[in-house]
C-alpha atoms as a PDB file:
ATOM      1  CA  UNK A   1     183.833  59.894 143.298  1.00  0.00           C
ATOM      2  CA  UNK A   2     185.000  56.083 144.037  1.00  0.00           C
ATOM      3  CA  UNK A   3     181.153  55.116 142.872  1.00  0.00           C
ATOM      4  CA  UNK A   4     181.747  56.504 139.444  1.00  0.00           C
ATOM      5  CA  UNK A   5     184.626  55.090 138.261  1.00  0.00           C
ATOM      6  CA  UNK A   6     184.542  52.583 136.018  1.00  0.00           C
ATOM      7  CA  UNK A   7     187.298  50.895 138.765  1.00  0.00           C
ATOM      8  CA  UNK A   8     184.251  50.557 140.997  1.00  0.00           C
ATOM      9  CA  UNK A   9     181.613  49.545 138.532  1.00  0.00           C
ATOM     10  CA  UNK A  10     183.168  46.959 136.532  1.00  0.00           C
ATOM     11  CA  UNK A  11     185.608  45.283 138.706  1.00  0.00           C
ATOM     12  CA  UNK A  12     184.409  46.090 142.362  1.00  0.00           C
ATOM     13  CA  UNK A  13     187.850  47.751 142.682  1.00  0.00           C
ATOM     14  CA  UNK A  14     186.854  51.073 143.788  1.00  0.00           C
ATOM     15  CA  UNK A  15     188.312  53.112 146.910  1.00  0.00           C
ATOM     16  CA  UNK A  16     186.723  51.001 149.877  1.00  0.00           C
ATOM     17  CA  UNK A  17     183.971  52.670 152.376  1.00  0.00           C
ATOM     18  CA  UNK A  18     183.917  50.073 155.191  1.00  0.00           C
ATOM     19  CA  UNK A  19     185.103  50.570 158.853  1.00  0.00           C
ATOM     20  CA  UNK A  20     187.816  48.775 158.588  1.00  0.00           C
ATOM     21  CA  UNK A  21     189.568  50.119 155.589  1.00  0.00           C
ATOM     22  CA  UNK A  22     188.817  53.809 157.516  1.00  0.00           C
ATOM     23  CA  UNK A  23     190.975  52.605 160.459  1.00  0.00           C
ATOM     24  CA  UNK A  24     193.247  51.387 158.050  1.00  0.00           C
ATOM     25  CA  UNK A  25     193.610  54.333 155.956  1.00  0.00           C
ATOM     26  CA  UNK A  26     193.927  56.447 159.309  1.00  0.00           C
ATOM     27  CA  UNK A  27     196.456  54.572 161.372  1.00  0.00           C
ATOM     28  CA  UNK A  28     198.520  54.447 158.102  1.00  0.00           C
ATOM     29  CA  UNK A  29     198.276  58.082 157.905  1.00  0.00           C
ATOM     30  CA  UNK A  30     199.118  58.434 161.859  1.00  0.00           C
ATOM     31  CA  UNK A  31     202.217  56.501 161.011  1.00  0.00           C
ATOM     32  CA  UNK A  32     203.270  58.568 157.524  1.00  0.00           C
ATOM     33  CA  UNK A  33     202.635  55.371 155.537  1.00  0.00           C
ATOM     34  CA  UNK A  34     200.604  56.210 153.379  1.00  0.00           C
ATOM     35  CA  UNK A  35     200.368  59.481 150.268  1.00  0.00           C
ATOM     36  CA  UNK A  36     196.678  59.858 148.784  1.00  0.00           C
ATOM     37  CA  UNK A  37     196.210  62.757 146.017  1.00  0.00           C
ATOM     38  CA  UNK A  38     192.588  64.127 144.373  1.00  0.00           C
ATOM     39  CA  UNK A  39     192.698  65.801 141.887  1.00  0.00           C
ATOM     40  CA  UNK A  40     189.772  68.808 141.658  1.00  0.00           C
ATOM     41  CA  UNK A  41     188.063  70.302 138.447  1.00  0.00           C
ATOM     42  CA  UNK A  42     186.663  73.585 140.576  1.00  0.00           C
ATOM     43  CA  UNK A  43     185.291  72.355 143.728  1.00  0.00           C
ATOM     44  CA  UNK A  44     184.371  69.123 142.115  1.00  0.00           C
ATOM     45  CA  UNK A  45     186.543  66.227 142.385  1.00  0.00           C
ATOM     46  CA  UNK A  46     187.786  63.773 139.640  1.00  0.00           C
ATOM     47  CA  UNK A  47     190.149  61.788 140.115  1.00  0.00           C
ATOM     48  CA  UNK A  48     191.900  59.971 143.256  1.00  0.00           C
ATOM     49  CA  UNK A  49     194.840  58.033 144.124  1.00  0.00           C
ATOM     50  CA  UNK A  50     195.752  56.024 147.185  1.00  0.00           C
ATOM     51  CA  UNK A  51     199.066  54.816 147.887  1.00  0.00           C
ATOM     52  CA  UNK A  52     199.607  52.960 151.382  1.00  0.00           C
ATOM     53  CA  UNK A  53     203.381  52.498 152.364  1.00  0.00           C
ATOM     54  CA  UNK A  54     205.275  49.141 153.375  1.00  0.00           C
ATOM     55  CA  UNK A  55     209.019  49.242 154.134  1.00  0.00           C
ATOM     56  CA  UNK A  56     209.888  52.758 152.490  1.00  0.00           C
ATOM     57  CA  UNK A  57     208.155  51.384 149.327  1.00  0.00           C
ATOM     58  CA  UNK A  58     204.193  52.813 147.982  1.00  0.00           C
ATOM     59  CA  UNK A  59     201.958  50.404 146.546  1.00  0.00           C
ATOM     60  CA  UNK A  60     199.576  51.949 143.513  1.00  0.00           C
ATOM     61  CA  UNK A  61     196.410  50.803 146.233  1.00  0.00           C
ATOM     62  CA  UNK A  62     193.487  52.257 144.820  1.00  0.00           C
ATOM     63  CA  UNK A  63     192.538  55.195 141.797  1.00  0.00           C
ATOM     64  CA  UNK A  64     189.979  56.125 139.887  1.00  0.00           C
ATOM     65  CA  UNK A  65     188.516  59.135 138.084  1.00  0.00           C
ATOM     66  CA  UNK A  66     185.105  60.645 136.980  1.00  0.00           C
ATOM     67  CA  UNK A  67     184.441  59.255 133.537  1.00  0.00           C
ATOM     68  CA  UNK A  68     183.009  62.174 132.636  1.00  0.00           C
ATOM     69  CA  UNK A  69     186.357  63.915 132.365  1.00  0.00           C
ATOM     70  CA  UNK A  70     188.022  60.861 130.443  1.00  0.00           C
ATOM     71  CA  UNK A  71     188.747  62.765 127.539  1.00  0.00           C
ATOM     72  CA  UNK A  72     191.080  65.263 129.756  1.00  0.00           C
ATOM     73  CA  UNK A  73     193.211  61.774 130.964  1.00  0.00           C
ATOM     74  CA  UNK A  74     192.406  62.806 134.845  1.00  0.00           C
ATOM     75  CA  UNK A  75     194.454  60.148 136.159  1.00  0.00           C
ATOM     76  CA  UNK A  76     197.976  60.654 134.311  1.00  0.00           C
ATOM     77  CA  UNK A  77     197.445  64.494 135.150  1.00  0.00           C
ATOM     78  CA  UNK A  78     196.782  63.267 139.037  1.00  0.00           C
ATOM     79  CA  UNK A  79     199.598  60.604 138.659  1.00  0.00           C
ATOM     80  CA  UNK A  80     202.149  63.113 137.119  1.00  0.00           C
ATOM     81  CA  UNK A  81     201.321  65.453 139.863  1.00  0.00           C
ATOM     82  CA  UNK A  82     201.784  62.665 142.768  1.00  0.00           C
ATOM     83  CA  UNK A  83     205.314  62.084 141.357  1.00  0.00           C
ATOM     84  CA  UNK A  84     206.150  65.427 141.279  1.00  0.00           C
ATOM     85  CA  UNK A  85     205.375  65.614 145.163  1.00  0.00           C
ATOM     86  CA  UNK A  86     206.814  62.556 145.704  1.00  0.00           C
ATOM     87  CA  UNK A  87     210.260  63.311 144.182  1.00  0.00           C
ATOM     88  CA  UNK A  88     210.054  66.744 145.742  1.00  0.00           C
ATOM     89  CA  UNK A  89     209.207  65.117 149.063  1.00  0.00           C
ATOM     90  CA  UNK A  90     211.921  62.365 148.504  1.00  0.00           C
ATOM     91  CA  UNK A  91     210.962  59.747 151.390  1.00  0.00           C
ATOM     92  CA  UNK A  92     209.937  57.052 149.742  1.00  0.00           C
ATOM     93  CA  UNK A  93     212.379  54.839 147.550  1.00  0.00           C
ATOM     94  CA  UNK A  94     209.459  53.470 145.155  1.00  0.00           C
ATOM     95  CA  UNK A  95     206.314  53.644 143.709  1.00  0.00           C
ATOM     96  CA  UNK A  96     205.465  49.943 142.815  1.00  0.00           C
ATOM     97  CA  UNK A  97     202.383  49.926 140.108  1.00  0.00           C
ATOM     98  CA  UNK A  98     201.613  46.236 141.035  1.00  0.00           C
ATOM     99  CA  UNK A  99     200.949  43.553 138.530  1.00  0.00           C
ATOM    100  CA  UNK A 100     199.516  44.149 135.078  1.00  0.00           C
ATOM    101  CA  UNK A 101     199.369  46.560 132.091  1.00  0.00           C
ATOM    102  CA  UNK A 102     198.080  50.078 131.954  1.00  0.00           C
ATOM    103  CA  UNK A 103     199.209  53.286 130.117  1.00  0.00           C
ATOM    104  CA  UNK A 104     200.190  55.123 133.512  1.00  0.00           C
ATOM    105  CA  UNK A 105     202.917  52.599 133.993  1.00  0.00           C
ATOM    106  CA  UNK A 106     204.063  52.573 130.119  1.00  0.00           C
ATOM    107  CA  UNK A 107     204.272  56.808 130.916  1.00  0.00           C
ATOM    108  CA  UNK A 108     205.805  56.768 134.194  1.00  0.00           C
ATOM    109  CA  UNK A 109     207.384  53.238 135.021  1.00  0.00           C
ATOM    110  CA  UNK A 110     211.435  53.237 134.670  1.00  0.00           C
ATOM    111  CA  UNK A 111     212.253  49.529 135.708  1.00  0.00           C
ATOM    112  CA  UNK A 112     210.033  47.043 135.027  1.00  0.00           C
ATOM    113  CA  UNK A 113     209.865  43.435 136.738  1.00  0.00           C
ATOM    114  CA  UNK A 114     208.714  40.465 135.803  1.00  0.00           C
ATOM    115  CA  UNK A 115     205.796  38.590 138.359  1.00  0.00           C
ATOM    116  CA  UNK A 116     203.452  35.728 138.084  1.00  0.00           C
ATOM    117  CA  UNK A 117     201.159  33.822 140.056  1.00  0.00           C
ATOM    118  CA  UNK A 118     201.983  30.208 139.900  1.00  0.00           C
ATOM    119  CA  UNK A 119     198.910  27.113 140.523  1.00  0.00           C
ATOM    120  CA  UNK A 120     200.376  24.271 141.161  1.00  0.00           C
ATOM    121  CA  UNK A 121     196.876  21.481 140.081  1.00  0.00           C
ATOM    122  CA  UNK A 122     197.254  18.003 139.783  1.00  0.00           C
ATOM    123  CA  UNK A 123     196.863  16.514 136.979  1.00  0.00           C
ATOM    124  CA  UNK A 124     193.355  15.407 136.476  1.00  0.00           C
ATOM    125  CA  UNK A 125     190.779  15.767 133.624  1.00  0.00           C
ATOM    126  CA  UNK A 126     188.509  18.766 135.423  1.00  0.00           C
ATOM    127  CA  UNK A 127     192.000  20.399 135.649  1.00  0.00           C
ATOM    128  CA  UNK A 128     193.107  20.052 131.920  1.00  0.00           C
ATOM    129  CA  UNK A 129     189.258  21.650 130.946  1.00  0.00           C
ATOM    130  CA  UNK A 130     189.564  23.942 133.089  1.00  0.00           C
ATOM    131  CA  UNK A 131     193.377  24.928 132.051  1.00  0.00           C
ATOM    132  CA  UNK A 132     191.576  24.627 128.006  1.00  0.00           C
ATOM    133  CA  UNK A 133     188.721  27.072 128.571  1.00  0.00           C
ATOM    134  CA  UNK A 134     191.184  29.474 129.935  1.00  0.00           C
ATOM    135  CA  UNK A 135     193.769  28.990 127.327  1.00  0.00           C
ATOM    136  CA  UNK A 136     191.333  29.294 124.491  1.00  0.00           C
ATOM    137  CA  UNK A 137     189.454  32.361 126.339  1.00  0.00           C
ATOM    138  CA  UNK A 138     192.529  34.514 126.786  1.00  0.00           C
ATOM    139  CA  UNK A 139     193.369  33.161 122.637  1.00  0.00           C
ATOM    140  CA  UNK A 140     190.027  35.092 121.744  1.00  0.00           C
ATOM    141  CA  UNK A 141     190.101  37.664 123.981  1.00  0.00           C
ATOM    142  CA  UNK A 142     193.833  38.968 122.663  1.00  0.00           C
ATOM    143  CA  UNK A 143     192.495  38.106 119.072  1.00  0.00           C
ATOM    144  CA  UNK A 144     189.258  40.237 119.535  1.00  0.00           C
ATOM    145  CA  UNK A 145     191.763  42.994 121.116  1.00  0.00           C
ATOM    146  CA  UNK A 146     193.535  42.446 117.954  1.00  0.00           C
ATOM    147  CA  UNK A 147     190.893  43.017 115.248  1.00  0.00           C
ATOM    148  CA  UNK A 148     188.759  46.029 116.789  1.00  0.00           C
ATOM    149  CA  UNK A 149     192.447  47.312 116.917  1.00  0.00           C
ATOM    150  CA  UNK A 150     193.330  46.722 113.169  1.00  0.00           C
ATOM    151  CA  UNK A 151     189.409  48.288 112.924  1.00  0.00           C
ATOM    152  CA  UNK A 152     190.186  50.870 114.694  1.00  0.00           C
ATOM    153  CA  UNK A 153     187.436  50.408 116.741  1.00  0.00           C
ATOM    154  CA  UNK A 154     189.374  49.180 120.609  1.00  0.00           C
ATOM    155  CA  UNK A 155     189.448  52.981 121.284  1.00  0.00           C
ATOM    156  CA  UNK A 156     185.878  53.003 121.029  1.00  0.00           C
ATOM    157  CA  UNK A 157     184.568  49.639 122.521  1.00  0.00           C
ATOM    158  CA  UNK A 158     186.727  50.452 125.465  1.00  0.00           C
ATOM    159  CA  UNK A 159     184.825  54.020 126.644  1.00  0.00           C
ATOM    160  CA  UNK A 160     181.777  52.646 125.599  1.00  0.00           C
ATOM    161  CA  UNK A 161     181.860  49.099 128.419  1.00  0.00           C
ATOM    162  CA  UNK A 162     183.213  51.875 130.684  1.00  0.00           C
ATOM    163  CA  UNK A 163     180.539  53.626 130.992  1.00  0.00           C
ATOM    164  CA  UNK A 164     177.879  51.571 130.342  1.00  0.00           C
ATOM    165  CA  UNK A 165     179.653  48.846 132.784  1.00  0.00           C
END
């Protein structure tokens, strides 16, 4: 399932495979840190969610879901589902989303908290570019965002790099 998401395919973010993250994934599990929830059309699975545990508190680790099914939102129905066992279950204190935007955590979030990563660079010409082409990139980015919205065309654009990504 992890290889079809759009997680794995465009940002290398899918659910990992390798040894390590097994033994991971099972001593967490030995240890009741950790919650992980599929979600099944049938027999056939379509959406996942891992959540590892740290101090009474799960990190959103790793989800995805069969693009295939986008149209049925397979990951808020998984996510709603997860909170509902997790409130029912009442062990952990939090469900932290981690950094960034998404419509799960615009449904679901009640607190929200500010983060950022801060770069500390001296101050040097390659710097200031470099700081420039980022700055401008983000400026068209958000104003691209902006005009396929107003076209009502983001909806669009968005499903169609997912799953041609």
């Amino acid at each position: 399932l992890s290889a079809l998401t759009y997680q794995h395919r465009l940002m290398d973010a899918g659910l990992p495979t390798n040894a390590k993250f097994v033994e991971s994934m099972l001593r967490l599990a030995a240890e009741d840190r950790v919650r992980a929830y599929l979600l099944l059309s049938g027999d056939r699975p379509i959406s996942y969610l891992y959540c590892p545990a740290t101090d009474g508190v799960l990190l959103y680790g790793y989800l995805g879901y069969d693009p295939e099914f986008a149209d049925f939102s397979p990951g808020t129905v998984l996510h709603l589902m997860a909170l509902e066992s997790l409130f029912a279950e009442g062990r952990f204190r939090m469900l932290d989303f981690d950094q960034g935007g998404g419509q799960h955590k615009e449904t679901f979030a009640n607190v929200r908290r500010s983060c950022a990563d801060v770069f500390y660079l001296r101050r040097t010409a390659g710097h200031r570019m470099l700081l420039g082409a980022h700055g401008f990139l983000e400026e068209v980015s958000s104003g691209a965002g902006r005009l396929l919205h107003r076209l009502g065309l983001k909806r669009f654009v968005k499903r169609l790099v997912r799953r041609t990504g």
